[in-house]
C-alpha atoms as a PDB file:
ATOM      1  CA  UNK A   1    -189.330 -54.221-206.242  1.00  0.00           C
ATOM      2  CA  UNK A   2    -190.139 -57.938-205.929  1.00  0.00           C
ATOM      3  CA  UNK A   3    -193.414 -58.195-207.430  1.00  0.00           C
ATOM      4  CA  UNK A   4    -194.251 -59.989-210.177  1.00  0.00           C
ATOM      5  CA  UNK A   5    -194.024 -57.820-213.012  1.00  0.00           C
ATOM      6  CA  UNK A   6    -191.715 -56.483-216.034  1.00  0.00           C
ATOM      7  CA  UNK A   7    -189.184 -53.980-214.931  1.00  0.00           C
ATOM      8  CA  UNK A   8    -189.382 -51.352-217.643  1.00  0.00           C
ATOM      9  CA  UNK A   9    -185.506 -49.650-218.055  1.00  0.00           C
ATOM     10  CA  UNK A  10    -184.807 -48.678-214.181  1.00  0.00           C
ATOM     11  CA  UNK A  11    -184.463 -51.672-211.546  1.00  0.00           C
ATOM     12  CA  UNK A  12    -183.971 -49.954-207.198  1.00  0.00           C
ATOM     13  CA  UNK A  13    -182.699 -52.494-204.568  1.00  0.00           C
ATOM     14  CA  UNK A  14    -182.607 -51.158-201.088  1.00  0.00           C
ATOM     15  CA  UNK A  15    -183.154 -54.030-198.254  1.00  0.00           C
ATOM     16  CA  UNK A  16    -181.803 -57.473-197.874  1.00  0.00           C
ATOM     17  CA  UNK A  17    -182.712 -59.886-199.963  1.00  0.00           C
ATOM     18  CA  UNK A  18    -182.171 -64.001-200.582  1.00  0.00           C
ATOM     19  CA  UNK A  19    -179.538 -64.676-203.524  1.00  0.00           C
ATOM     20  CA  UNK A  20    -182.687 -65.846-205.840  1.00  0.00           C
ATOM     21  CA  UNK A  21    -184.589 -62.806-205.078  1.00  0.00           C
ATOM     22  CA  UNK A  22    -181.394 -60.624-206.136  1.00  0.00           C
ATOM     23  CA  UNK A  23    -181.008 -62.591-209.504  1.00  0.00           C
ATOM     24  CA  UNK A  24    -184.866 -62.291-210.201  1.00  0.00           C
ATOM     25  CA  UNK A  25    -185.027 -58.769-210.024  1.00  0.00           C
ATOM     26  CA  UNK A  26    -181.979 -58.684-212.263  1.00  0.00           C
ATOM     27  CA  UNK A  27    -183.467 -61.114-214.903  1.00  0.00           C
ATOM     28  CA  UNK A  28    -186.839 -59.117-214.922  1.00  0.00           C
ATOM     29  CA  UNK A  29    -184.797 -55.680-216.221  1.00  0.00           C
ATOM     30  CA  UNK A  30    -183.342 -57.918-218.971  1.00  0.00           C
ATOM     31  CA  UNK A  31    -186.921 -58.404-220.058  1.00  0.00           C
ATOM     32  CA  UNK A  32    -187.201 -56.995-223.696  1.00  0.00           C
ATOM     33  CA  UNK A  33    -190.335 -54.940-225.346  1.00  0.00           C
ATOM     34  CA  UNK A  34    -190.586 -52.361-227.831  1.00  0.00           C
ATOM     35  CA  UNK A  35    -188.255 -49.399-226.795  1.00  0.00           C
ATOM     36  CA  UNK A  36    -186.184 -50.929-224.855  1.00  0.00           C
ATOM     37  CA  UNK A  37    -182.761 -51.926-225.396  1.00  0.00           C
ATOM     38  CA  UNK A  38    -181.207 -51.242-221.798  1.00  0.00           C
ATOM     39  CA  UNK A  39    -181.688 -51.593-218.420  1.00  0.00           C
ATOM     40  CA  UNK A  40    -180.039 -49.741-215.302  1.00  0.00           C
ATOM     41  CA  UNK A  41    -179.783 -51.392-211.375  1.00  0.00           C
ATOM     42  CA  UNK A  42    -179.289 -49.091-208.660  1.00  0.00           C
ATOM     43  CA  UNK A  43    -177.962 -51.027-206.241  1.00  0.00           C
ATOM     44  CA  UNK A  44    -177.828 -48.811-202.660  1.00  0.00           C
ATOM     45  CA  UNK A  45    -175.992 -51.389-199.964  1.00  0.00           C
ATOM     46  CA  UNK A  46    -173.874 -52.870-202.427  1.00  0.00           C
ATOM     47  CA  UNK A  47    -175.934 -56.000-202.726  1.00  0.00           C
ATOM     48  CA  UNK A  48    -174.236 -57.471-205.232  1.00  0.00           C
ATOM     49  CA  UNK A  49    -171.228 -58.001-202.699  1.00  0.00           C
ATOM     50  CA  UNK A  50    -173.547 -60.701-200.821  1.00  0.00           C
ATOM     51  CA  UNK A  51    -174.708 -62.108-203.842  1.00  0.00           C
ATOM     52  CA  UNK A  52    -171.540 -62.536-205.387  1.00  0.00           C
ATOM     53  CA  UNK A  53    -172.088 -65.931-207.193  1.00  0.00           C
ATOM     54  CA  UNK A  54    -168.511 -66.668-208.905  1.00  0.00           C
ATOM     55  CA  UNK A  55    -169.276 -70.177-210.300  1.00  0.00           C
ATOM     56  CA  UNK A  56    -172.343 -68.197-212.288  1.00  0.00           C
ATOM     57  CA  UNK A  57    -170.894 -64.713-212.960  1.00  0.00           C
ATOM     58  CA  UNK A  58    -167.487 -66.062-213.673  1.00  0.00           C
ATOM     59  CA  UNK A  59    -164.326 -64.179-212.652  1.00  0.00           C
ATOM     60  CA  UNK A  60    -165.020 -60.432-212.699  1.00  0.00           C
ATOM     61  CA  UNK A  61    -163.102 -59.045-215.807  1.00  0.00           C
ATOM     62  CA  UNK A  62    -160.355 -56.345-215.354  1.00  0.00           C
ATOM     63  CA  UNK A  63    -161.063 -53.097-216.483  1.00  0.00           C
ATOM     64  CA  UNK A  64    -160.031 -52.305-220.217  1.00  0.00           C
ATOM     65  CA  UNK A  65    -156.524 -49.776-219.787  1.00  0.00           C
ATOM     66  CA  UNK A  66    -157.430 -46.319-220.424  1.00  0.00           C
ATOM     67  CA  UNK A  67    -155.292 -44.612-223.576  1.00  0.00           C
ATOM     68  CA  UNK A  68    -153.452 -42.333-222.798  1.00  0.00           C
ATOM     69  CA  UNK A  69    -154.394 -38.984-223.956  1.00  0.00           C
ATOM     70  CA  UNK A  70    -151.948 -37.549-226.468  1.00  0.00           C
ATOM     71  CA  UNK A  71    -149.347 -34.698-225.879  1.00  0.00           C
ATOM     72  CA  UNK A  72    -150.587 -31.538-226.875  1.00  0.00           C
ATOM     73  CA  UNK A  73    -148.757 -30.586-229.643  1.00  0.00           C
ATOM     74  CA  UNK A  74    -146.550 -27.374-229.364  1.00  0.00           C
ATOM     75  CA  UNK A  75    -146.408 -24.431-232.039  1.00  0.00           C
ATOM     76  CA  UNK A  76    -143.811 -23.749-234.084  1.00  0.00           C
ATOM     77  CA  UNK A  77    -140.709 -21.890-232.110  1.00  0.00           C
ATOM     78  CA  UNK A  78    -140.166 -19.503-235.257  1.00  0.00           C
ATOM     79  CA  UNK A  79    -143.527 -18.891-236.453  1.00  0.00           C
ATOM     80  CA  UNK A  80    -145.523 -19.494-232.778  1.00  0.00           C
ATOM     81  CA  UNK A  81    -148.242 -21.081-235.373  1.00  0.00           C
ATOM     82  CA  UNK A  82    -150.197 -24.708-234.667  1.00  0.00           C
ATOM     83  CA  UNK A  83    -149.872 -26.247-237.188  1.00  0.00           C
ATOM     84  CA  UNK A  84    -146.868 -24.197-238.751  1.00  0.00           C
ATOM     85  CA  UNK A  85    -147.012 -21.589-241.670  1.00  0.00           C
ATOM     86  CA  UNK A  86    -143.210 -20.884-242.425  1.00  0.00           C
ATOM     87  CA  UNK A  87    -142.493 -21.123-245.895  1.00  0.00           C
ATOM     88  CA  UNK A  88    -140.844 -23.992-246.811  1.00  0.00           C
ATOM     89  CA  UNK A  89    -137.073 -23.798-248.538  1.00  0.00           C
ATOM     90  CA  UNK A  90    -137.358 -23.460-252.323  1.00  0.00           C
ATOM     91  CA  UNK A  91    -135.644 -26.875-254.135  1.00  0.00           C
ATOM     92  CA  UNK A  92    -132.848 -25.827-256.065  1.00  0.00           C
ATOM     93  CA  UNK A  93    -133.347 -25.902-259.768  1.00  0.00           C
ATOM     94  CA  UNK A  94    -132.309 -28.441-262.052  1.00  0.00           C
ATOM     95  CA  UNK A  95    -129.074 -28.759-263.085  1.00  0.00           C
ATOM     96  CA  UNK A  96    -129.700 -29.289-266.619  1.00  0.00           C
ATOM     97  CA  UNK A  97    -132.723 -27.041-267.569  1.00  0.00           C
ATOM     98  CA  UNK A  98    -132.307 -24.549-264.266  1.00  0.00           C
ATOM     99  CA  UNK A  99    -135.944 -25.090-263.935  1.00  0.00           C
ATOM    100  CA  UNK A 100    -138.131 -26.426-260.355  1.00  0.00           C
ATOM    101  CA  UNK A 101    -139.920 -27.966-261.071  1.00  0.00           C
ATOM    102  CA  UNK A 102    -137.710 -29.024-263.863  1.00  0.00           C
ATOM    103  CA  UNK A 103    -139.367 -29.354-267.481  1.00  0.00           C
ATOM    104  CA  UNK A 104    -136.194 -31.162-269.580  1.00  0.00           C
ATOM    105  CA  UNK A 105    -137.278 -34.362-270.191  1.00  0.00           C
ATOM    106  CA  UNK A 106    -134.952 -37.519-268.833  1.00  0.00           C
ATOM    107  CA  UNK A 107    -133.592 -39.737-270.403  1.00  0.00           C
ATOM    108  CA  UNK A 108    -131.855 -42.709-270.116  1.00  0.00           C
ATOM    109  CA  UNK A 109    -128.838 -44.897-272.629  1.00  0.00           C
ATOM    110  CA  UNK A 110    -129.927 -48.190-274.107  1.00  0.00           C
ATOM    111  CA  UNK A 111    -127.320 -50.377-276.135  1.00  0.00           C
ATOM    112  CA  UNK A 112    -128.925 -52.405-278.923  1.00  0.00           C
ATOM    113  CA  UNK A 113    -127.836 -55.613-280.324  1.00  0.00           C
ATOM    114  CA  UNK A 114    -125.972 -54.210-283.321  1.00  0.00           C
ATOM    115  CA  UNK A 115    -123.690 -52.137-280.602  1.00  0.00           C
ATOM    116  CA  UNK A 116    -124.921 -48.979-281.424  1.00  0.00           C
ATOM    117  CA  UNK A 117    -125.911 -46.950-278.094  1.00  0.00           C
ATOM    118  CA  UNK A 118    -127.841 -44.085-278.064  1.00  0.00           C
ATOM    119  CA  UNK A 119    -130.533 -41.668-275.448  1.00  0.00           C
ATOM    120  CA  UNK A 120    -134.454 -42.242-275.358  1.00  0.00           C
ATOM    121  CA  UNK A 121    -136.970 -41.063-273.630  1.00  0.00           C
ATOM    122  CA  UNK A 122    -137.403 -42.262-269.689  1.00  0.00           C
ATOM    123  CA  UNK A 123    -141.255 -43.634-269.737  1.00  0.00           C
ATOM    124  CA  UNK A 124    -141.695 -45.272-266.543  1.00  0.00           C
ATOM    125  CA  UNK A 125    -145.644 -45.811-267.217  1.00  0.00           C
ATOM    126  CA  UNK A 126    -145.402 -47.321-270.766  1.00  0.00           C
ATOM    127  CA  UNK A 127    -145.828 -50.851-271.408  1.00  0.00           C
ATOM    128  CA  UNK A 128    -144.702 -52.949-274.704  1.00  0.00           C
ATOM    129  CA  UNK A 129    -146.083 -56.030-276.060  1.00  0.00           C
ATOM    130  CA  UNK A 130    -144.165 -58.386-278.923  1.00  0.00           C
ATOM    131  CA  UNK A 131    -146.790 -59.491-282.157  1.00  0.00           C
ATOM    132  CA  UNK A 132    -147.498 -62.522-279.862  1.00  0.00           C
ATOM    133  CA  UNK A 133    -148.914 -60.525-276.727  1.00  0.00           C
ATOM    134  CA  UNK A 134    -146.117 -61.214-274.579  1.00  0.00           C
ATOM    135  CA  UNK A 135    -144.693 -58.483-272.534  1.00  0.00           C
ATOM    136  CA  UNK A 136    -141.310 -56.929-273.722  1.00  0.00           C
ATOM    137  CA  UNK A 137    -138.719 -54.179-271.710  1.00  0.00           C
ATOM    138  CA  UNK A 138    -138.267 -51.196-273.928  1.00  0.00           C
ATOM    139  CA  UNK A 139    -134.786 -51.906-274.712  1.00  0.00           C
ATOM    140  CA  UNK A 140    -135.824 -55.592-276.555  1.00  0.00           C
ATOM    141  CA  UNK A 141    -138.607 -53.496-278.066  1.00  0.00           C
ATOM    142  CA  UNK A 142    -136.311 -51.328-279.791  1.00  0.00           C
ATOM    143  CA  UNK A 143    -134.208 -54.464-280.661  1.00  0.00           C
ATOM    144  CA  UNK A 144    -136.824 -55.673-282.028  1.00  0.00           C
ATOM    145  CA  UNK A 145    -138.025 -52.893-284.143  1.00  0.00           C
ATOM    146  CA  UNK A 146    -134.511 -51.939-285.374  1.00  0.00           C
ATOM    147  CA  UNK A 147    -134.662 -55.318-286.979  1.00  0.00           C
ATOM    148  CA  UNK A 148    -137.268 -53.471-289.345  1.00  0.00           C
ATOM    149  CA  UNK A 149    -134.541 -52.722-292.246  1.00  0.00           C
ATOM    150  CA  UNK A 150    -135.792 -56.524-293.708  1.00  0.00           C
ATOM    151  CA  UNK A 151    -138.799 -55.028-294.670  1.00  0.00           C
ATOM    152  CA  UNK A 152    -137.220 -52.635-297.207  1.00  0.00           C
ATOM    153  CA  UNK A 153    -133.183 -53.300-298.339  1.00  0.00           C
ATOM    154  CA  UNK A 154    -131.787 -49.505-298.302  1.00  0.00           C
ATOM    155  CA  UNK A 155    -133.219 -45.921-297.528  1.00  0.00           C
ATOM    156  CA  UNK A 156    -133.564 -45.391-301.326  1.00  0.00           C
ATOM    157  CA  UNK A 157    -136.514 -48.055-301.313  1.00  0.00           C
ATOM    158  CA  UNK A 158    -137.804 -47.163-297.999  1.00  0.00           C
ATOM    159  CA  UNK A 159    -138.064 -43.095-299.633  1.00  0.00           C
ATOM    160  CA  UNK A 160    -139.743 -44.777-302.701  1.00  0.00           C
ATOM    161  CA  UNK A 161    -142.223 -46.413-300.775  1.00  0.00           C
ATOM    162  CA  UNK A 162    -143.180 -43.808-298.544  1.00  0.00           C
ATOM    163  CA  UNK A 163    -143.888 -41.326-301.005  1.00  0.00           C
ATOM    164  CA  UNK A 164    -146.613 -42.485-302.738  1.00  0.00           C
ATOM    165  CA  UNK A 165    -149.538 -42.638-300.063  1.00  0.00           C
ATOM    166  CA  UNK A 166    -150.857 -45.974-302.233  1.00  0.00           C
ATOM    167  CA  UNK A 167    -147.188 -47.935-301.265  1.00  0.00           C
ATOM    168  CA  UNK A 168    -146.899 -46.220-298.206  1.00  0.00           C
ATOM    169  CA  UNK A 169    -150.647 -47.654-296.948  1.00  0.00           C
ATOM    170  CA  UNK A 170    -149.258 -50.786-298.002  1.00  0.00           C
ATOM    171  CA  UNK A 171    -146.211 -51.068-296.560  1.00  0.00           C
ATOM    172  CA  UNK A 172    -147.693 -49.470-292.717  1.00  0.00           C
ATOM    173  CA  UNK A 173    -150.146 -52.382-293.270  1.00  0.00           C
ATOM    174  CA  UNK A 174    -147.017 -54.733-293.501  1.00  0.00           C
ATOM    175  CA  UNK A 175    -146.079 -53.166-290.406  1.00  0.00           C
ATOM    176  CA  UNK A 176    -148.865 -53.125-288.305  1.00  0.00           C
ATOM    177  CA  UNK A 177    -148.479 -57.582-289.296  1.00  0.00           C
ATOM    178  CA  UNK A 178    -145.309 -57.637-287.930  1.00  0.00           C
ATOM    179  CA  UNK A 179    -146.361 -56.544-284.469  1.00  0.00           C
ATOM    180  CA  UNK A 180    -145.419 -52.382-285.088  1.00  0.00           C
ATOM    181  CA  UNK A 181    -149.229 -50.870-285.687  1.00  0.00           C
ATOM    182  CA  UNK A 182    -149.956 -47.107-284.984  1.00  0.00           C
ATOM    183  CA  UNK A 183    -149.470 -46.853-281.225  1.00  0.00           C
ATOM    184  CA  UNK A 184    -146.251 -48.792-281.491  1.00  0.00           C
ATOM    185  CA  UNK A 185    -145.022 -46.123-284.131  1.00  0.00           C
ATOM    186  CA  UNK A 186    -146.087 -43.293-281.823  1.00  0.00           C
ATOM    187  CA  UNK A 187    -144.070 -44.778-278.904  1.00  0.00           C
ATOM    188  CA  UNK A 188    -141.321 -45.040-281.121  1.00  0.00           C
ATOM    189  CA  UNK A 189    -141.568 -41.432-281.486  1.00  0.00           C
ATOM    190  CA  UNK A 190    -141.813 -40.941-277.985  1.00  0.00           C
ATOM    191  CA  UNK A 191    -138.909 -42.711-277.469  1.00  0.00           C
ATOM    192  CA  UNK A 192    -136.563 -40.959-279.601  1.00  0.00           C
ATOM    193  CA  UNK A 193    -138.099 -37.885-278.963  1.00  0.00           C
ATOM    194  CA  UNK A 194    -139.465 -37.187-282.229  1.00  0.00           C
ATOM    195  CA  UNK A 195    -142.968 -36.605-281.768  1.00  0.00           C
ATOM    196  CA  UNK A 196    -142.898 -33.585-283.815  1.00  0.00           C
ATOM    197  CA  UNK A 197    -141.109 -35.737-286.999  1.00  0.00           C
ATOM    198  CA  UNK A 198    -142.585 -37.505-289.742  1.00  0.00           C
ATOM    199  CA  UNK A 199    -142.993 -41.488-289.428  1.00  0.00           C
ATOM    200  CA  UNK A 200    -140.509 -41.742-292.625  1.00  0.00           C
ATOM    201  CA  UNK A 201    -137.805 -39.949-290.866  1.00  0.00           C
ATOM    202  CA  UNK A 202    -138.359 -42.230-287.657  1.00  0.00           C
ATOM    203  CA  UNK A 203    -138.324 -45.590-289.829  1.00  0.00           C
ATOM    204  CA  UNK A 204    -134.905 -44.116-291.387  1.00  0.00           C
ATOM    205  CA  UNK A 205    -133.810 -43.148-288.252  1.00  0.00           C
ATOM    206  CA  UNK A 206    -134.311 -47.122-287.104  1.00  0.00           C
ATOM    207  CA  UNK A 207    -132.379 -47.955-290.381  1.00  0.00           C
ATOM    208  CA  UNK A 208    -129.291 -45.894-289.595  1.00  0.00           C
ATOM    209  CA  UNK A 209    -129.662 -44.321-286.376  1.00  0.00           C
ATOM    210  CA  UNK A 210    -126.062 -41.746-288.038  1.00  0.00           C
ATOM    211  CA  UNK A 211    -129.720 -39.587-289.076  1.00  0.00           C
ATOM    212  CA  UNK A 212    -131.093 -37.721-286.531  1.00  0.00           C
ATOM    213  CA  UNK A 213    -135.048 -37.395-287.432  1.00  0.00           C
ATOM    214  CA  UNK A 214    -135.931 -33.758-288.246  1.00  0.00           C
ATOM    215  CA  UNK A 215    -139.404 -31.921-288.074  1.00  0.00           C
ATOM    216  CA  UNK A 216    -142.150 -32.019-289.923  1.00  0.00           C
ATOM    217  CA  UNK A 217    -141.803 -28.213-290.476  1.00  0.00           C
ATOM    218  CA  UNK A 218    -138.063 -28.639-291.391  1.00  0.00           C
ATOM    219  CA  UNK A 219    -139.196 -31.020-294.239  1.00  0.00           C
ATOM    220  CA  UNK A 220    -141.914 -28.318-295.503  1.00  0.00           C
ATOM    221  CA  UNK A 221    -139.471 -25.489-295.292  1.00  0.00           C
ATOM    222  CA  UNK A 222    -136.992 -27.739-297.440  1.00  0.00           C
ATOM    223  CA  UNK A 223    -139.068 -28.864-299.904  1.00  0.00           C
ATOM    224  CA  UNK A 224    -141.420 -25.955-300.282  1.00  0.00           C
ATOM    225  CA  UNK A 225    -139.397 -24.528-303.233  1.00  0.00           C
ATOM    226  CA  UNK A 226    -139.436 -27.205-305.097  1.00  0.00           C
ATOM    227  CA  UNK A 227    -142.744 -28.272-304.604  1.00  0.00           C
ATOM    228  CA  UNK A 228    -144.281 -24.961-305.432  1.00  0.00           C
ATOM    229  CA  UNK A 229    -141.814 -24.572-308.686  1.00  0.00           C
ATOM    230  CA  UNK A 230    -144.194 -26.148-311.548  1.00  0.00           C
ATOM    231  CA  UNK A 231    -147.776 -25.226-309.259  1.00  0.00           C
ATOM    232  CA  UNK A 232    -150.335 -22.650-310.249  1.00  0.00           C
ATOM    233  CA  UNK A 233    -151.654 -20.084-307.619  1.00  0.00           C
ATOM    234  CA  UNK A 234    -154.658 -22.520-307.226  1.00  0.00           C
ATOM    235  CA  UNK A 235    -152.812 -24.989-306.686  1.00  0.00           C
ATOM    236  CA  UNK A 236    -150.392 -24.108-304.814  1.00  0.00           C
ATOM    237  CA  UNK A 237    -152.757 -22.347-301.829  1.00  0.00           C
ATOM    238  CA  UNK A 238    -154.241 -25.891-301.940  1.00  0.00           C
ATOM    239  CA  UNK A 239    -151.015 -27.633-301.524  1.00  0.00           C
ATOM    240  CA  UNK A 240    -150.088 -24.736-298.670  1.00  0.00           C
ATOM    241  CA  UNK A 241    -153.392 -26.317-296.828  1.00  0.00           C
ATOM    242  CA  UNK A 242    -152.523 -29.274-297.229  1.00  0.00           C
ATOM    243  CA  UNK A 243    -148.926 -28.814-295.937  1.00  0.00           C
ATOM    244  CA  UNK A 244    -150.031 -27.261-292.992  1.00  0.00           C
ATOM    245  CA  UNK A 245    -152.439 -29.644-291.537  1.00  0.00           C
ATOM    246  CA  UNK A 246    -149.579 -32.000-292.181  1.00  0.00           C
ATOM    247  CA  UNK A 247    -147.332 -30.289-290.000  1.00  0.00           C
ATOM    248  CA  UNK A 248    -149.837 -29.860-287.351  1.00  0.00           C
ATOM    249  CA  UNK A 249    -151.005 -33.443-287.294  1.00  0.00           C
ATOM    250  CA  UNK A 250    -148.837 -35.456-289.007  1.00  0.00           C
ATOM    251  CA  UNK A 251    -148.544 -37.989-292.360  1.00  0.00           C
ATOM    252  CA  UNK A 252    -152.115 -39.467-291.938  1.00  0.00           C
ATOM    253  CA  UNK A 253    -153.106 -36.372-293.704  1.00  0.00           C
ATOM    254  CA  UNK A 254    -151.159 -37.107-296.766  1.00  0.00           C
ATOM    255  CA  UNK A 255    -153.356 -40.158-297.161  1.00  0.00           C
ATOM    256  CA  UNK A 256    -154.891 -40.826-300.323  1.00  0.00           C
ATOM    257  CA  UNK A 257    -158.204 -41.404-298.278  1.00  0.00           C
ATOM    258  CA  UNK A 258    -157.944 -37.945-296.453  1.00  0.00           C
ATOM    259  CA  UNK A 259    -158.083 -36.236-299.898  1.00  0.00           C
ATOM    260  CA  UNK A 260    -162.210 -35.453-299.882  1.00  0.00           C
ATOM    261  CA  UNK A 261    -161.882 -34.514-296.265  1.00  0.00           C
ATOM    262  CA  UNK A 262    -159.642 -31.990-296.900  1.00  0.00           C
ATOM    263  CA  UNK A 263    -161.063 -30.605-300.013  1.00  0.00           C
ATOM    264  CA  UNK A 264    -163.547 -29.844-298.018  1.00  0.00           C
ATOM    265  CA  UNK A 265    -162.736 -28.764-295.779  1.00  0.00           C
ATOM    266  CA  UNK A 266    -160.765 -26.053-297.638  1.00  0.00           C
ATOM    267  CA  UNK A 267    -163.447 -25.244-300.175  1.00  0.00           C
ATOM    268  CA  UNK A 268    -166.638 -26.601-298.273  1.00  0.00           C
ATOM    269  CA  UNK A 269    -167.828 -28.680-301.534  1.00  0.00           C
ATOM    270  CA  UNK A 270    -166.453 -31.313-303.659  1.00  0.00           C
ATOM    271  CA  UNK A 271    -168.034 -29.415-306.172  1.00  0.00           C
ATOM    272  CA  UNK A 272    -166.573 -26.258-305.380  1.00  0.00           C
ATOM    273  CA  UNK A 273    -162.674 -27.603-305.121  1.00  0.00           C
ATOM    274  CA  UNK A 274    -163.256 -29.146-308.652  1.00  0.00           C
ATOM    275  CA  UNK A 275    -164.332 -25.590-309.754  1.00  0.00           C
ATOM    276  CA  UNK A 276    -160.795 -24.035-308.799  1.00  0.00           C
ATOM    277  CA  UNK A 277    -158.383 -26.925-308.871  1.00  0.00           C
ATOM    278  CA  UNK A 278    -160.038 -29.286-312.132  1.00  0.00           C
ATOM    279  CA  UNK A 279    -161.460 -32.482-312.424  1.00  0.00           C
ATOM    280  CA  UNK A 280    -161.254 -35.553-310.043  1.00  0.00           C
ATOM    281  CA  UNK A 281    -157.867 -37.424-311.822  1.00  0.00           C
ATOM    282  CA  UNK A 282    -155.845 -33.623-311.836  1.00  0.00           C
ATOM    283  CA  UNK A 283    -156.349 -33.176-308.311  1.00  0.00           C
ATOM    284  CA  UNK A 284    -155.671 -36.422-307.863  1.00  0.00           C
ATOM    285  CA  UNK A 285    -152.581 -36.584-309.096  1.00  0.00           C
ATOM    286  CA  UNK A 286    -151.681 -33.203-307.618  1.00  0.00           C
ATOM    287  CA  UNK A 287    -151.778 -34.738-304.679  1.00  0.00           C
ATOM    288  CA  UNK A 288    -149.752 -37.577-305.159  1.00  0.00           C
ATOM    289  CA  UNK A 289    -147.003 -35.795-307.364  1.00  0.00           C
ATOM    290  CA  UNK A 290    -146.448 -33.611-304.398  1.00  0.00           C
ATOM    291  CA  UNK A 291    -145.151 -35.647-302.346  1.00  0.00           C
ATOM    292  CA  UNK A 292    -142.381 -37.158-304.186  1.00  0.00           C
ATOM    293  CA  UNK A 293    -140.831 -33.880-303.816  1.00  0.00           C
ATOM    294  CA  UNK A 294    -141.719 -33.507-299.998  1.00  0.00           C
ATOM    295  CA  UNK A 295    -139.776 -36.732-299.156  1.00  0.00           C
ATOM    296  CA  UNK A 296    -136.893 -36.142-302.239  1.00  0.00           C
ATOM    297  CA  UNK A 297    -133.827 -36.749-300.860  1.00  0.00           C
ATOM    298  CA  UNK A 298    -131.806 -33.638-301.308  1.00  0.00           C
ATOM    299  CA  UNK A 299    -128.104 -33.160-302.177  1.00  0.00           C
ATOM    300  CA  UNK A 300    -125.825 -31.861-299.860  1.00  0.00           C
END
C-alpha cells in the first residue's frame, strides 16, 4: 500500500519498509473527506517497533488506570431484597401534640424592651423590613411595633377609633406611614397567633399584651345581643350577613367602601337592598351604628 493515493478508513502494512515509507502510509490514512472521521492501521510484523522515532512521537504515554469496578452490592440480610423493602421504624410522636408528623405549631420566647416576655410564632421563612427598607430580626420588629401606643394614648381612644370604619380608615392609613401596612399587620397576627382575631384586638393586644386577643367569632357571639336589641327583622338578617363574612374574612368587610359590595351581594341589586332595608343614608348609618356595639367594651 505505497502508491500514491488517499487511504480511505483502513491502512495494511505487511513487508519491510524505509522509516519515510512507514510515516507516509500513516499520513495518507489521516487524509480527511466527507465521511470520514477515522482511520485504522493494521500493522502485521509490528512495524512500528523499527520505526520507532522517539524525538517525533515523543515518549509513549502510559496507559490511563482502569476503575475499578464496584462491589456488587448485597441484599438486605432480613428482607433478602436489593435495594431493601423493610419498613422503616415509625418516629415517635410529639411530645406536645402526640402527633408524627406533629401539627402544634412552635414557638419560641422573645423579651421586648419594656421587659415584658411572651411566646410567638417560630417563622423561619419570614422576613421584616423597618419604614426605611432596612432589614429587621423579628424580635426588633415587635419592638418596634409595640412602640405603636403613641399613635393613640389609652385603649378607650384606640376602641373609639376603630369603630367607626371612617376613623378607623384613617388611622390604618397612619399606620401603613409609619412602616406597619397590611402585610405587616397580618404577620403580626401570625406572630401572636391570632390569625383568626380582629386587627383591633391585635393593636390592643400590642398596647397591653395582660389581653390575650380573642376571635372574631367570640366578638360576634358577645355582641350579637346587643347589636340585634333595637334592629328590625330586615335589618337584622342584613346585619347577620354582614357579621358573617366578617368572621370569615376579617374587618376589611366592615369597611365603609365594602358596603355596595355586600348589598349586593346579599340582595343582587342596589335597588333591591333599598327596597327592604330604606334609603341610601338609613342603611348607611345601619352600618356604621353597628359597630359601635361590636367593638363596645363590655363590663365584667
Amino acid at each position: 500500500m505505497s502508491s500514491n493515493m488517499a487511504i480511505p478508513k483502513t491502512c495494511t502494512y505487511c513487508g519491510k519498509a524505509y522509516m519515510i515509507e512507514f510515516k507516509q502510509i500513516v499520513g495518507r490514512g489521516t487524509r480527511l473527506f466527507e465521511g470520514k472521521d477515522f482511520f485504522t492501521i493494521y500493522d502485521f510484523v509490528d512495524a512500528y517497533h523499527h520505526f520507532a522515532d522517539p524525538e517525533r512521537d515523543g515518549e509513549p504515554l502510559e496507559p490511563e488506570p482502569q476503575p475499578k469496578p464496584p462491589r456488587p452490592k448485597k441484599p438486605c440480610e432480613i428482607c433478602n431484597q436489593l435495594p431493601c423493602i423493610c419498613p422503616s421504624e415509625p418516629k415517635p410522636p410529639c411530645l406536645k401534640c402526640g402527633q408524627q408528623p406533629f401539627v402544634c405549631k412552635k414557638k419560641v420566647k422573645i423579651k421586648l424592651r419594656n421587659g415584658k416576655e411572651f411566646e410567638i410564632q417560630h417563622m423561619m421563612a419570614t422576613s421584616f423590613w423597618s419604614a426605611d427598607g432596612i432589614p429587621m430580626s423579628a424580635v426588633e420588629f415587635l419592638n418596634n411595633i409595640f412602640g405603636l401606643p403613641n399613635l393613640f394614648k389609652s385603649e378607650a381612644e384606640l376602641r373609639e377609633l376603630w369603630s367607626n370604619p371612617m376613623t378607623r380608615r384613617t388611622f390604618l392609613e397612619k399606620l401603613d406611614d409609619a412602616g406597619f401596612g397590611k402585610e405587616e399587620l397580618t404577620t403580626l397576627q401570625q406572630l401572636i397567633n391570632a390569625e383568626n382575631s380582629d386587627l383591633f384586638d391585635v393593636l390592643e393586644f400590642v398596647f397591653n399584651s395582660d389581653i390575650k386577643p380573642m376571635t372574631r367569632e367570640e366578638r360576634v357571639a358577645e355582641a350579637q345581643a346587643t347589636i340585634f336589641a333595637l334592629l328590625d327583622n330586615k335589618q337584622k338578617e342584613f346585619i347577620e350577613f354582614v357579621l358573617s363574612k366578617y368572621i370569615e374574612t376579617g374587618v376589611e368587610e366592615l369597611d365603609q367602601e365594602k358596603l355596595p359590595i355586600l348589598l349586593t351581594n346579599k340582595y343582587q341589586s342596589l335597588e333591591d337592598a333599598k327596597a327592604v332595608l330604606g334609603n341610601v343614608s338609613n342603611i348607611s348609618t345601619l352600618f356604621i351604628e353597628f359597630q359601635k356595639h361590636l367593638y363596645e367594651e363590655k363590663v365584667a
